[in-house]
C-alpha atoms as a PDB file:
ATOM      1  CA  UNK A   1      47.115  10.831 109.952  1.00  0.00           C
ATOM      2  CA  UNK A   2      50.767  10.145 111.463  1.00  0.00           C
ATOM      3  CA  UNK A   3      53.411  12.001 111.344  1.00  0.00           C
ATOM      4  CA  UNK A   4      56.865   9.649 110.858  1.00  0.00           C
ATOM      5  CA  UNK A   5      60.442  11.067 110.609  1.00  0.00           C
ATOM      6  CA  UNK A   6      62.813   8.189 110.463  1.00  0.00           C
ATOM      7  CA  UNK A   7      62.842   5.245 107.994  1.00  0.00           C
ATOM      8  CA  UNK A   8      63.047   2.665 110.819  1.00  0.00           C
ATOM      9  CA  UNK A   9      59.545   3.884 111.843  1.00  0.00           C
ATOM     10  CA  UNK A  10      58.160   3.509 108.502  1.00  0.00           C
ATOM     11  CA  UNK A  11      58.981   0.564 107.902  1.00  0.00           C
ATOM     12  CA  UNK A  12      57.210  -0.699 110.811  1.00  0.00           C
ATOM     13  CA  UNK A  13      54.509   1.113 109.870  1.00  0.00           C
ATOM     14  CA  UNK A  14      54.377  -0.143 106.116  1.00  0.00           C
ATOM     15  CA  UNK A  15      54.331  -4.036 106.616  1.00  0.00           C
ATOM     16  CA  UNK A  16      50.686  -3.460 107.746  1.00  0.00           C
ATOM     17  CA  UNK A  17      49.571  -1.021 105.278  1.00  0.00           C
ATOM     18  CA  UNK A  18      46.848  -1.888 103.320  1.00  0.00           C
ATOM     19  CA  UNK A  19      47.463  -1.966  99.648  1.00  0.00           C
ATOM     20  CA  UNK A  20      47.552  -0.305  97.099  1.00  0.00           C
ATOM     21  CA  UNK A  21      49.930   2.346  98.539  1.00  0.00           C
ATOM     22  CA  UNK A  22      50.087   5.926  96.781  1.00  0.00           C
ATOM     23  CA  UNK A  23      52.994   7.967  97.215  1.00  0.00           C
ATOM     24  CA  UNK A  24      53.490  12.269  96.459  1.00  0.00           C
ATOM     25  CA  UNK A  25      56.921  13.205  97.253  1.00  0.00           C
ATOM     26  CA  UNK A  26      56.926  17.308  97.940  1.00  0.00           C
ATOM     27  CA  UNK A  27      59.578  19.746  99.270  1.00  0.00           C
ATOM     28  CA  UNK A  28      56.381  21.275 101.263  1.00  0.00           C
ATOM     29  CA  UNK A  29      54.924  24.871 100.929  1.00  0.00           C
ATOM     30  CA  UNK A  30      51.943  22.957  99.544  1.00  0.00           C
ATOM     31  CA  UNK A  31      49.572  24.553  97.148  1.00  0.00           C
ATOM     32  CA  UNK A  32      46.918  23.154  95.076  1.00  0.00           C
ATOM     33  CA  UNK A  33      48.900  21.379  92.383  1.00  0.00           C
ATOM     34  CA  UNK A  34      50.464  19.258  94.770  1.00  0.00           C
ATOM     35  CA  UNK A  35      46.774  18.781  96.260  1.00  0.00           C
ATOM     36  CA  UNK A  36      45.627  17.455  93.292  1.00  0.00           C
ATOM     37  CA  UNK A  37      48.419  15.016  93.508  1.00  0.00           C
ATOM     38  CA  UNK A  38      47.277  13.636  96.621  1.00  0.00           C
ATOM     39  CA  UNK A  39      43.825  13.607  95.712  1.00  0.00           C
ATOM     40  CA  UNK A  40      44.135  11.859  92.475  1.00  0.00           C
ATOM     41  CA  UNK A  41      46.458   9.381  95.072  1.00  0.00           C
ATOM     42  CA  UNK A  42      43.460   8.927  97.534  1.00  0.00           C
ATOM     43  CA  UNK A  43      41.323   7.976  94.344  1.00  0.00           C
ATOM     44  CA  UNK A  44      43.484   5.220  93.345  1.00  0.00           C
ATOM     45  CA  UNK A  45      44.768   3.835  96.386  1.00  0.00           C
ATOM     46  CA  UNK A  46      44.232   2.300  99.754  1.00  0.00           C
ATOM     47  CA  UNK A  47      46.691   4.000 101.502  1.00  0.00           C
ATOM     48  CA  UNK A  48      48.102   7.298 101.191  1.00  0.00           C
ATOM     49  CA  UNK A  49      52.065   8.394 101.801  1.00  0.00           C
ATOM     50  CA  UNK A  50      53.049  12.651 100.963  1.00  0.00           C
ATOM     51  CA  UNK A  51      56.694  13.414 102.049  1.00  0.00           C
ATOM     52  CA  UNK A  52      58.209  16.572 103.115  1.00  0.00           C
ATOM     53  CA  UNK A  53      62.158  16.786 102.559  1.00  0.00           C
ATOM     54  CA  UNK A  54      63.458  19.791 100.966  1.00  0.00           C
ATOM     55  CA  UNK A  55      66.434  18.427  99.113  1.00  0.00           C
ATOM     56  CA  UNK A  56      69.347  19.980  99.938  1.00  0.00           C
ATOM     57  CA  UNK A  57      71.554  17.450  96.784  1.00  0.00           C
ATOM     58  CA  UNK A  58      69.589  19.418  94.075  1.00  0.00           C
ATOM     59  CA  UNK A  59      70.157  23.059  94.804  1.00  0.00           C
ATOM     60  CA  UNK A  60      72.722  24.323  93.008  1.00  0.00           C
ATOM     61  CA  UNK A  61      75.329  27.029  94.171  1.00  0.00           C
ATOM     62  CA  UNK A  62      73.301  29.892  92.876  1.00  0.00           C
ATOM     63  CA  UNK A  63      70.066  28.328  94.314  1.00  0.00           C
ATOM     64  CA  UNK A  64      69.043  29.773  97.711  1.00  0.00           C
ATOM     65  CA  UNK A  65      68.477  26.507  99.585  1.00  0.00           C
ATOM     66  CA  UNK A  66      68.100  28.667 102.979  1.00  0.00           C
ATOM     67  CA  UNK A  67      65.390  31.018 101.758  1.00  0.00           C
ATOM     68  CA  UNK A  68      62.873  27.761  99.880  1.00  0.00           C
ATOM     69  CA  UNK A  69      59.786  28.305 101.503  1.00  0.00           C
ATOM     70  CA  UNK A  70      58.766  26.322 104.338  1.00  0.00           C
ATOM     71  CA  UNK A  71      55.463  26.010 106.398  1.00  0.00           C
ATOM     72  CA  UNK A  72      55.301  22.578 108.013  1.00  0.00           C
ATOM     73  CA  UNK A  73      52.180  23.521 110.280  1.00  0.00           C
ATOM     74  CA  UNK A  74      50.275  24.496 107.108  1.00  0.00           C
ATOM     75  CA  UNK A  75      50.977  21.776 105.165  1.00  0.00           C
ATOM     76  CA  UNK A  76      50.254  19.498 107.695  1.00  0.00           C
ATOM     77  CA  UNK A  77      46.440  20.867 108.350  1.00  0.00           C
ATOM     78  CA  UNK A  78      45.928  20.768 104.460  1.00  0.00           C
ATOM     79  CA  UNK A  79      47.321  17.131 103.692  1.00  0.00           C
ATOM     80  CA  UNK A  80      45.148  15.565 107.018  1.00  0.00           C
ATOM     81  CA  UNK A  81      42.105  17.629 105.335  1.00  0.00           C
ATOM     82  CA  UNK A  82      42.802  15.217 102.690  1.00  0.00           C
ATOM     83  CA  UNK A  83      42.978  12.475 103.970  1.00  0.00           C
ATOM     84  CA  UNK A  84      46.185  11.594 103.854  1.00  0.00           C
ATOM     85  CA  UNK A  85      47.419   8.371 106.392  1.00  0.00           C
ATOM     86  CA  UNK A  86      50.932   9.092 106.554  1.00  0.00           C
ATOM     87  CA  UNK A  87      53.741  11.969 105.764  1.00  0.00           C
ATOM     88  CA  UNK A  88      56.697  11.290 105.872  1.00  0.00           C
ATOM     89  CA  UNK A  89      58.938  14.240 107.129  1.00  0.00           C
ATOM     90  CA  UNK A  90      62.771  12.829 107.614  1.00  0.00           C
ATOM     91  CA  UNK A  91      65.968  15.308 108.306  1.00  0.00           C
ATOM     92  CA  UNK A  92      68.576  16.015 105.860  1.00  0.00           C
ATOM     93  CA  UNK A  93      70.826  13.627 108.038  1.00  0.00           C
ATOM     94  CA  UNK A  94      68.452  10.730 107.904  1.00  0.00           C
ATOM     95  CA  UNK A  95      68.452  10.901 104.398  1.00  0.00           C
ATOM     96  CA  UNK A  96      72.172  11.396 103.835  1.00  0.00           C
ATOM     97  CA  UNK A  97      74.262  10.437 107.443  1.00  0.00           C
ATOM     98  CA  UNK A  98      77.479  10.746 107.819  1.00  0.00           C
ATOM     99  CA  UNK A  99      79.750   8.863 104.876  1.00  0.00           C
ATOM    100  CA  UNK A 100      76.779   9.208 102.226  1.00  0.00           C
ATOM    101  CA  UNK A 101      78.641   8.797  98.850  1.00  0.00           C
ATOM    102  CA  UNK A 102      76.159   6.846  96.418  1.00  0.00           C
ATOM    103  CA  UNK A 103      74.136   8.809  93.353  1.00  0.00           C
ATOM    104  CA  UNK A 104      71.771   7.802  90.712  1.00  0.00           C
ATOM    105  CA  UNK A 105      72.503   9.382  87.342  1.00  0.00           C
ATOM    106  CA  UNK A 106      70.191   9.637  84.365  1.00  0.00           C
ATOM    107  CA  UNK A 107      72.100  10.400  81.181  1.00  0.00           C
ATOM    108  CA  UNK A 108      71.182  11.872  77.967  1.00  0.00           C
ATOM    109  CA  UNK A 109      67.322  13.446  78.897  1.00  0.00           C
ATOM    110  CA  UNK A 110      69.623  15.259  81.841  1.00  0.00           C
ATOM    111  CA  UNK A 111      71.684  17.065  79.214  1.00  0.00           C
ATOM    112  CA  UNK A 112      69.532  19.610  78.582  1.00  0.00           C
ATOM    113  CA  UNK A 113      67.021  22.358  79.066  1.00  0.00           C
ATOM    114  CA  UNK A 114      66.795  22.295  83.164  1.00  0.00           C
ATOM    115  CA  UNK A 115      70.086  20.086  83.288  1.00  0.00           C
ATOM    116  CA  UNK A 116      72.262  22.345  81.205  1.00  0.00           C
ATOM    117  CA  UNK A 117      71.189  25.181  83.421  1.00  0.00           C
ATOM    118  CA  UNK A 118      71.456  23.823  86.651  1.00  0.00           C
ATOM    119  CA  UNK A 119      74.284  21.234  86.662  1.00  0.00           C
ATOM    120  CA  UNK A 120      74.041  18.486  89.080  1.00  0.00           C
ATOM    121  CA  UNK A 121      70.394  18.761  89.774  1.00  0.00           C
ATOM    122  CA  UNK A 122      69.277  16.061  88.394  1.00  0.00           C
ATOM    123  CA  UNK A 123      70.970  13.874  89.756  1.00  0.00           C
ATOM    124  CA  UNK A 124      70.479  14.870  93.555  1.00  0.00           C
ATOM    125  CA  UNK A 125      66.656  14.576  92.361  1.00  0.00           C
ATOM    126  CA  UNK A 126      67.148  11.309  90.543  1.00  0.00           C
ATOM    127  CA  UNK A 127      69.090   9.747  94.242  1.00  0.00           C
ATOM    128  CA  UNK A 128      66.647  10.853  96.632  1.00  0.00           C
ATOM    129  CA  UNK A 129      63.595   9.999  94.757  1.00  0.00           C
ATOM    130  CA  UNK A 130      65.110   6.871  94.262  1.00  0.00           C
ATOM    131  CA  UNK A 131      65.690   6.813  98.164  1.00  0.00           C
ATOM    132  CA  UNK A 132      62.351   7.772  98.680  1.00  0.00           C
ATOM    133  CA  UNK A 133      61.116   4.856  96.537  1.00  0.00           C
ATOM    134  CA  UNK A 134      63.046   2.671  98.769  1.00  0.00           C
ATOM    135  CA  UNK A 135      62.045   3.715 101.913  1.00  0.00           C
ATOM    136  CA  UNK A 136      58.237   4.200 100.862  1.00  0.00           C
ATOM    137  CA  UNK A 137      57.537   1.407  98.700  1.00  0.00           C
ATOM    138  CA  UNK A 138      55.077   2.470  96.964  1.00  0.00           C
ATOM    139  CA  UNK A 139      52.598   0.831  94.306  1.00  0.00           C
ATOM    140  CA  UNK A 140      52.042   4.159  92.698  1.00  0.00           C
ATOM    141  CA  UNK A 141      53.993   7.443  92.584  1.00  0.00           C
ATOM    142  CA  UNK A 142      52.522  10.853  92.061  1.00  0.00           C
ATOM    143  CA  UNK A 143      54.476  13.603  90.197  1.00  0.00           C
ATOM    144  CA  UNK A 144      52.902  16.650  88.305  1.00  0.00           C
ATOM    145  CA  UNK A 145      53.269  17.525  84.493  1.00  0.00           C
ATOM    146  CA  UNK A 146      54.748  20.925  85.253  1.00  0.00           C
ATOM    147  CA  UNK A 147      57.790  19.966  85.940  1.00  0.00           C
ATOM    148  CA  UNK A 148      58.044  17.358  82.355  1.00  0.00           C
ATOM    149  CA  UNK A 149      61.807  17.379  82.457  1.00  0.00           C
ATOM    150  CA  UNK A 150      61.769  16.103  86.128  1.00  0.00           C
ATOM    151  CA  UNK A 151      58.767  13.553  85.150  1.00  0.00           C
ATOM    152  CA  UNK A 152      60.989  12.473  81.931  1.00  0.00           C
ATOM    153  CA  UNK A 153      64.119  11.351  84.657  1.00  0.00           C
ATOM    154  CA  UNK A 154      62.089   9.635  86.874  1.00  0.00           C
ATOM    155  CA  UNK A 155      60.452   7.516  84.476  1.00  0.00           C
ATOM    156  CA  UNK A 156      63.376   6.949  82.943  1.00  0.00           C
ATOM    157  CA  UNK A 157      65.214   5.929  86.501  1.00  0.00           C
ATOM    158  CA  UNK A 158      62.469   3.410  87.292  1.00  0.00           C
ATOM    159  CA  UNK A 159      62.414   1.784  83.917  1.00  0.00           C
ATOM    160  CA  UNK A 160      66.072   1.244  83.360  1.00  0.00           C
ATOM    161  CA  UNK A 161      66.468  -0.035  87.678  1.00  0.00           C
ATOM    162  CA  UNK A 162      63.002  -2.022  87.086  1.00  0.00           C
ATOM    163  CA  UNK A 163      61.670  -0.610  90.089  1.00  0.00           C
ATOM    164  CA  UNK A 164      58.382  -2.192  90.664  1.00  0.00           C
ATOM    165  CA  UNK A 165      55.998   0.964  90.959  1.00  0.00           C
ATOM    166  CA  UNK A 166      53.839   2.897  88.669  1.00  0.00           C
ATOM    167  CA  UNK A 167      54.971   6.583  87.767  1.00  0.00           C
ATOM    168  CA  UNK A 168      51.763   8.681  87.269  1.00  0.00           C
ATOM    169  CA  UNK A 169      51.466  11.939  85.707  1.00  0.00           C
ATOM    170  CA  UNK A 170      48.980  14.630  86.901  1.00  0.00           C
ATOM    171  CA  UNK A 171      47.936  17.802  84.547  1.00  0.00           C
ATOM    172  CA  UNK A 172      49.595  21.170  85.492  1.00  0.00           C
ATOM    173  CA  UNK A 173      46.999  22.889  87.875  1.00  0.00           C
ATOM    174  CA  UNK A 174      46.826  26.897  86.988  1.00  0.00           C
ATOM    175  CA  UNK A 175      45.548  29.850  88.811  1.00  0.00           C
ATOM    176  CA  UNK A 176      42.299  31.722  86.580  1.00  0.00           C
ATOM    177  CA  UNK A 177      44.718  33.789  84.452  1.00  0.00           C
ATOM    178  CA  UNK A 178      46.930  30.753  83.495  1.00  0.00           C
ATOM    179  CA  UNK A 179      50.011  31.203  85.516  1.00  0.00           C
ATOM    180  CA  UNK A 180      51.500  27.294  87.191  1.00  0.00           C
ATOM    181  CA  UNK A 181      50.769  26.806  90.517  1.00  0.00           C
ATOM    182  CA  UNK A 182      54.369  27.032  91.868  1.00  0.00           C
ATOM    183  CA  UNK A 183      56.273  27.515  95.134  1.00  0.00           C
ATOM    184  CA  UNK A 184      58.257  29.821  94.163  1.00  0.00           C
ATOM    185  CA  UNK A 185      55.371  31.591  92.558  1.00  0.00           C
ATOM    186  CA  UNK A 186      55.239  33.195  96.367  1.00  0.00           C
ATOM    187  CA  UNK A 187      58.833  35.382  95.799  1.00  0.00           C
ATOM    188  CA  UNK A 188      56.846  37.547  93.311  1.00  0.00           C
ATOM    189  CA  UNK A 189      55.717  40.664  93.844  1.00  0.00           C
ATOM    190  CA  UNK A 190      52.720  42.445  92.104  1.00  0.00           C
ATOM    191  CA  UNK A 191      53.891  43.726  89.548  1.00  0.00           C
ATOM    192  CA  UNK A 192      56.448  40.521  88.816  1.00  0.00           C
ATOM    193  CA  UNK A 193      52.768  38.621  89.369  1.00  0.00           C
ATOM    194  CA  UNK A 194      51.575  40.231  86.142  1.00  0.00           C
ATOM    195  CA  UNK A 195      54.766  39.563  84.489  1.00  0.00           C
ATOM    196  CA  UNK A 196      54.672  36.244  85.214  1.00  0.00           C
ATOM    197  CA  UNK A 197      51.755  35.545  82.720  1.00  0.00           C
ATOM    198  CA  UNK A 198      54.252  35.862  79.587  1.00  0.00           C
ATOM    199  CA  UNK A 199      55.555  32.294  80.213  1.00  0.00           C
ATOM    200  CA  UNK A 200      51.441  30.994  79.659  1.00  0.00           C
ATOM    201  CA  UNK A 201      50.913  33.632  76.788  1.00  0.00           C
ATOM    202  CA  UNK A 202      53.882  32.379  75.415  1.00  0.00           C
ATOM    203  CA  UNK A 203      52.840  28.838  75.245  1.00  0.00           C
ATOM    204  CA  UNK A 204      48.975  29.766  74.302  1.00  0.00           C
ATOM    205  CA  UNK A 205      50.388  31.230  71.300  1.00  0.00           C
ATOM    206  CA  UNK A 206      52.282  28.186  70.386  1.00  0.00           C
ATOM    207  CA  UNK A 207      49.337  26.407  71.068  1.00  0.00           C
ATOM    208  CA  UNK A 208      47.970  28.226  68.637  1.00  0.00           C
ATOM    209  CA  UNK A 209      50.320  28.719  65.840  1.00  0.00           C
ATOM    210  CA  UNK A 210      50.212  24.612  65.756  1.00  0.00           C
ATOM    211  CA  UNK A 211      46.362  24.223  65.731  1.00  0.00           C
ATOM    212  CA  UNK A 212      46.667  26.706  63.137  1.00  0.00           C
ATOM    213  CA  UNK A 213      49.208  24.265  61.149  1.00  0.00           C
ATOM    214  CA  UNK A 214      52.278  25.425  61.543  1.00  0.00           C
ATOM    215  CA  UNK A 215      54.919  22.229  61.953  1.00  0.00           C
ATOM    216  CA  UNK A 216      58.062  24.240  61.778  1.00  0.00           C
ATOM    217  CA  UNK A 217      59.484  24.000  65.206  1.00  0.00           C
ATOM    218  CA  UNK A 218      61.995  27.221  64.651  1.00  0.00           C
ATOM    219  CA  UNK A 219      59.390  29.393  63.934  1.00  0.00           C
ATOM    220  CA  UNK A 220      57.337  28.764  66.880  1.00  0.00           C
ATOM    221  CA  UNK A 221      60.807  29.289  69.058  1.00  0.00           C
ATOM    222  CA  UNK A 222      61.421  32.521  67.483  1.00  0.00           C
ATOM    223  CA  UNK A 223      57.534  33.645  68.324  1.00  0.00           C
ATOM    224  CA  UNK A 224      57.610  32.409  71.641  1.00  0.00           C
ATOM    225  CA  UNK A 225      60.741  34.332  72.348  1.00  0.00           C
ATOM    226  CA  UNK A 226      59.344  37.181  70.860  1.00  0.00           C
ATOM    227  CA  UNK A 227      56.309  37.812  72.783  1.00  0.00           C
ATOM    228  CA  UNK A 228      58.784  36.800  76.032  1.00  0.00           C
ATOM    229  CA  UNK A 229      61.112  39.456  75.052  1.00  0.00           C
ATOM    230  CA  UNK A 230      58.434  42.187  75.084  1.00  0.00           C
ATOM    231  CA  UNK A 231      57.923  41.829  79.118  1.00  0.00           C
ATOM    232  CA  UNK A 232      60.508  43.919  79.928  1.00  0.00           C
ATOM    233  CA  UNK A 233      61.113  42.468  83.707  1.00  0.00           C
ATOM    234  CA  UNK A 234      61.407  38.564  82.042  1.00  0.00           C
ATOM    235  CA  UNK A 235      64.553  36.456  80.722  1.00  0.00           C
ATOM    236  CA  UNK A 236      64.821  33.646  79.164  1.00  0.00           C
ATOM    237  CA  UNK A 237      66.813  31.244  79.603  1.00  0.00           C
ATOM    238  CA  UNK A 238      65.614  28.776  77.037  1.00  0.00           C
ATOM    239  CA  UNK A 239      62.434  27.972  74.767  1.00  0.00           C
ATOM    240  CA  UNK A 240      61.958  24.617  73.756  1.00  0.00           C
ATOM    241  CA  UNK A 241      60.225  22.840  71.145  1.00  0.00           C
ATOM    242  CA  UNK A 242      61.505  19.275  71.796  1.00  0.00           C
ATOM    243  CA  UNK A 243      60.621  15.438  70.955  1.00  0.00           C
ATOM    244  CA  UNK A 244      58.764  14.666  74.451  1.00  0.00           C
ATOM    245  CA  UNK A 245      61.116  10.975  74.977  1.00  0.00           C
ATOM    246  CA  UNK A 246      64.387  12.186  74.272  1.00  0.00           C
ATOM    247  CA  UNK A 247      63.955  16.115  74.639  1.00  0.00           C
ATOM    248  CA  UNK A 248      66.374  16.835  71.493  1.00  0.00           C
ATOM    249  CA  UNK A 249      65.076  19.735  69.568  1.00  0.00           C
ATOM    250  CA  UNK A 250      62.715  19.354  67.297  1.00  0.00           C
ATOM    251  CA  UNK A 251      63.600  21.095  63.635  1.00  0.00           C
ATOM    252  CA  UNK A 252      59.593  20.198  61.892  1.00  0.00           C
ATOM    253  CA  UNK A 253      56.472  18.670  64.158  1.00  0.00           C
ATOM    254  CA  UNK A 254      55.381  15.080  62.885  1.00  0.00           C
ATOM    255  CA  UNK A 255      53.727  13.727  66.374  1.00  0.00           C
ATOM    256  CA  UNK A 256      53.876  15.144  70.156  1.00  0.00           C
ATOM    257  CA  UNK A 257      56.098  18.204  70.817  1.00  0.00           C
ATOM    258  CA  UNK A 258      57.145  19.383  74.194  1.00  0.00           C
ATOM    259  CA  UNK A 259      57.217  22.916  74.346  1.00  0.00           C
ATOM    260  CA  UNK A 260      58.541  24.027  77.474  1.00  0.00           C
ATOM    261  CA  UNK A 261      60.375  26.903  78.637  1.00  0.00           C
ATOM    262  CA  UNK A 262      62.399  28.563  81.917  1.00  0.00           C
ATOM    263  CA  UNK A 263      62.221  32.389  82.127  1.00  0.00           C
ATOM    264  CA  UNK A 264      63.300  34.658  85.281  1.00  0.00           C
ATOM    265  CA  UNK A 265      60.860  37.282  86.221  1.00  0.00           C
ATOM    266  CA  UNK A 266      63.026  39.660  88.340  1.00  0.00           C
ATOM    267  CA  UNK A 267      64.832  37.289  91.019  1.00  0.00           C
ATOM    268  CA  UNK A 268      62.348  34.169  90.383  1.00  0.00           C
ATOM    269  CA  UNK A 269      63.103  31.529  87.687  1.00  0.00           C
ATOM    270  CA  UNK A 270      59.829  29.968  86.406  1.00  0.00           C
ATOM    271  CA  UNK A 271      59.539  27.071  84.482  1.00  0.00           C
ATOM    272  CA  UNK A 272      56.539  25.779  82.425  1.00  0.00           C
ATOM    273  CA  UNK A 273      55.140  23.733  79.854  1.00  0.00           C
ATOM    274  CA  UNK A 274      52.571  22.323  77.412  1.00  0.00           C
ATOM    275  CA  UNK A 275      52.328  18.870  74.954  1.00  0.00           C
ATOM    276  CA  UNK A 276      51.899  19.981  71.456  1.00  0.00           C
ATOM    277  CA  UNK A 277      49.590  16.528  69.662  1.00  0.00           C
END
């Protein structure tokens, strides 16, 4: 496995790389869902690429950019475990020097749910996985189904620029008890721990409302919000029962839904999701 932290070097690297080339782009603090990334990418390809860049263009001003997790060494043992061939680990100022002014922006499916909470973050995740894809070049790119709104943009991005790569989405990987493998899943406490299982509750019982029948999008809002709203230490920001292309809410169920949801457990904001159909 090597270790490469400026473009140049890549580059050099990637004109003898055999092909297919499979590429996970992380922010690090690796757990198991992003493991199953890269495995699914050392299935399917030749040659392996994971970076590491925590993105400094999508925190908002109320996000904590200082205090995201971070364990380089770590992640490094479990990704050569793997079998990964290279990570790529650039700085902030080889990904934006001096003079950076250029941004990708994906309209409409950034409107809402994460984008109407976070302003702007979208679209510093839309430019640097856009930069990543240029830098890479990768046949196939790896992205998990827990974060749908994020998977939705990127899709989008690579569609409407005809970038020549494959987007591939991997299941949500959950601890026993349900709860998304997450990052941030590490600022919890205990007691914020067993909290935390609401947002999966939550979305079992809409998973079960529809295999039950019920169509009526409202309703399984107002239930969902319901059972959140009992968990004294959670908040919701939103619940969702969207069309899964154009994430406008859904007012009756005829195909897919995407019911997705972000809810703060004390300090922590979660996010999840599941495909109704």
């Amino acid at each position: 496995m090597k270790v490469v932290t400026e473009i140049g070097e890549y580059r050099k690297l990637r004109k003898g790389m055999p092909s297919p080339v499979g590429f996970v782009p992380t922010m690090g603090y690796l757990h198991q869902g992003h493991l199953a990334l890269v495995q699914q990418a050392r299935a399917e390809n030749k040659t392996v690429v994971v970076s590491i860049f925590v993105n400094p263009t999508q925190f908002g001003p109320k996000d904590d950019l200082a205090a995201y997790p971070r364990d380089p060494e770590r992640d490094l043992a479990l990704l050569e475990k793997e079998g990964t061939d290279i990570v790529f680990m650039p700085s902030a100022e080889e990904m934006y020097p001096e003079g950076f002014s250029s941004w990708v922006e994906v309209d409409k499916v950034t409107d809402r749910l994460e984008g109407a909470f976070r302003p702007g973050h979208f679209r510093g995740v839309a430019t640097i996985v856009a930069k990543l894809f240029n830098s890479v070049q990768p046949h196939r790119a790896y992205f998990g189904q827990k974060d749908a709104q994020q998977l939705i943009v990127i899709k989008k991005m690579v569609s409407d620029l005809n970038m020549d790569l494959e987007v591939v989405a991997v299941p949500t990987v959950r601890d026993p008890d349900g709860l998304a493998m997450s990052s941030r899943n590490t600022y919890l406490d205990p007691e914020e721990r067993k909290a935390a299982l609401v947002l999966w509750n939550a979305l079992s019982l809409a998973q079960e409302l529809w295999s039950k029948g019920e169509r009526n999008a409202e309703r399984l809002r107002q239930e969902m919000s319901a059972l959140i709203q009992k968990e004294p230490r959670a908040k919701i920001d939103y619940v969702s029962v969207a069309d899964p292309d154009s994430l406008e809410e859904l007012s009756q169920i005829e195909g897919t839904a995407l019911v997705s949801m972000a809810v703060r457990i004390g300090k922590t904001r979660l996010i999840d999701n599941i495909t109704l159909g």
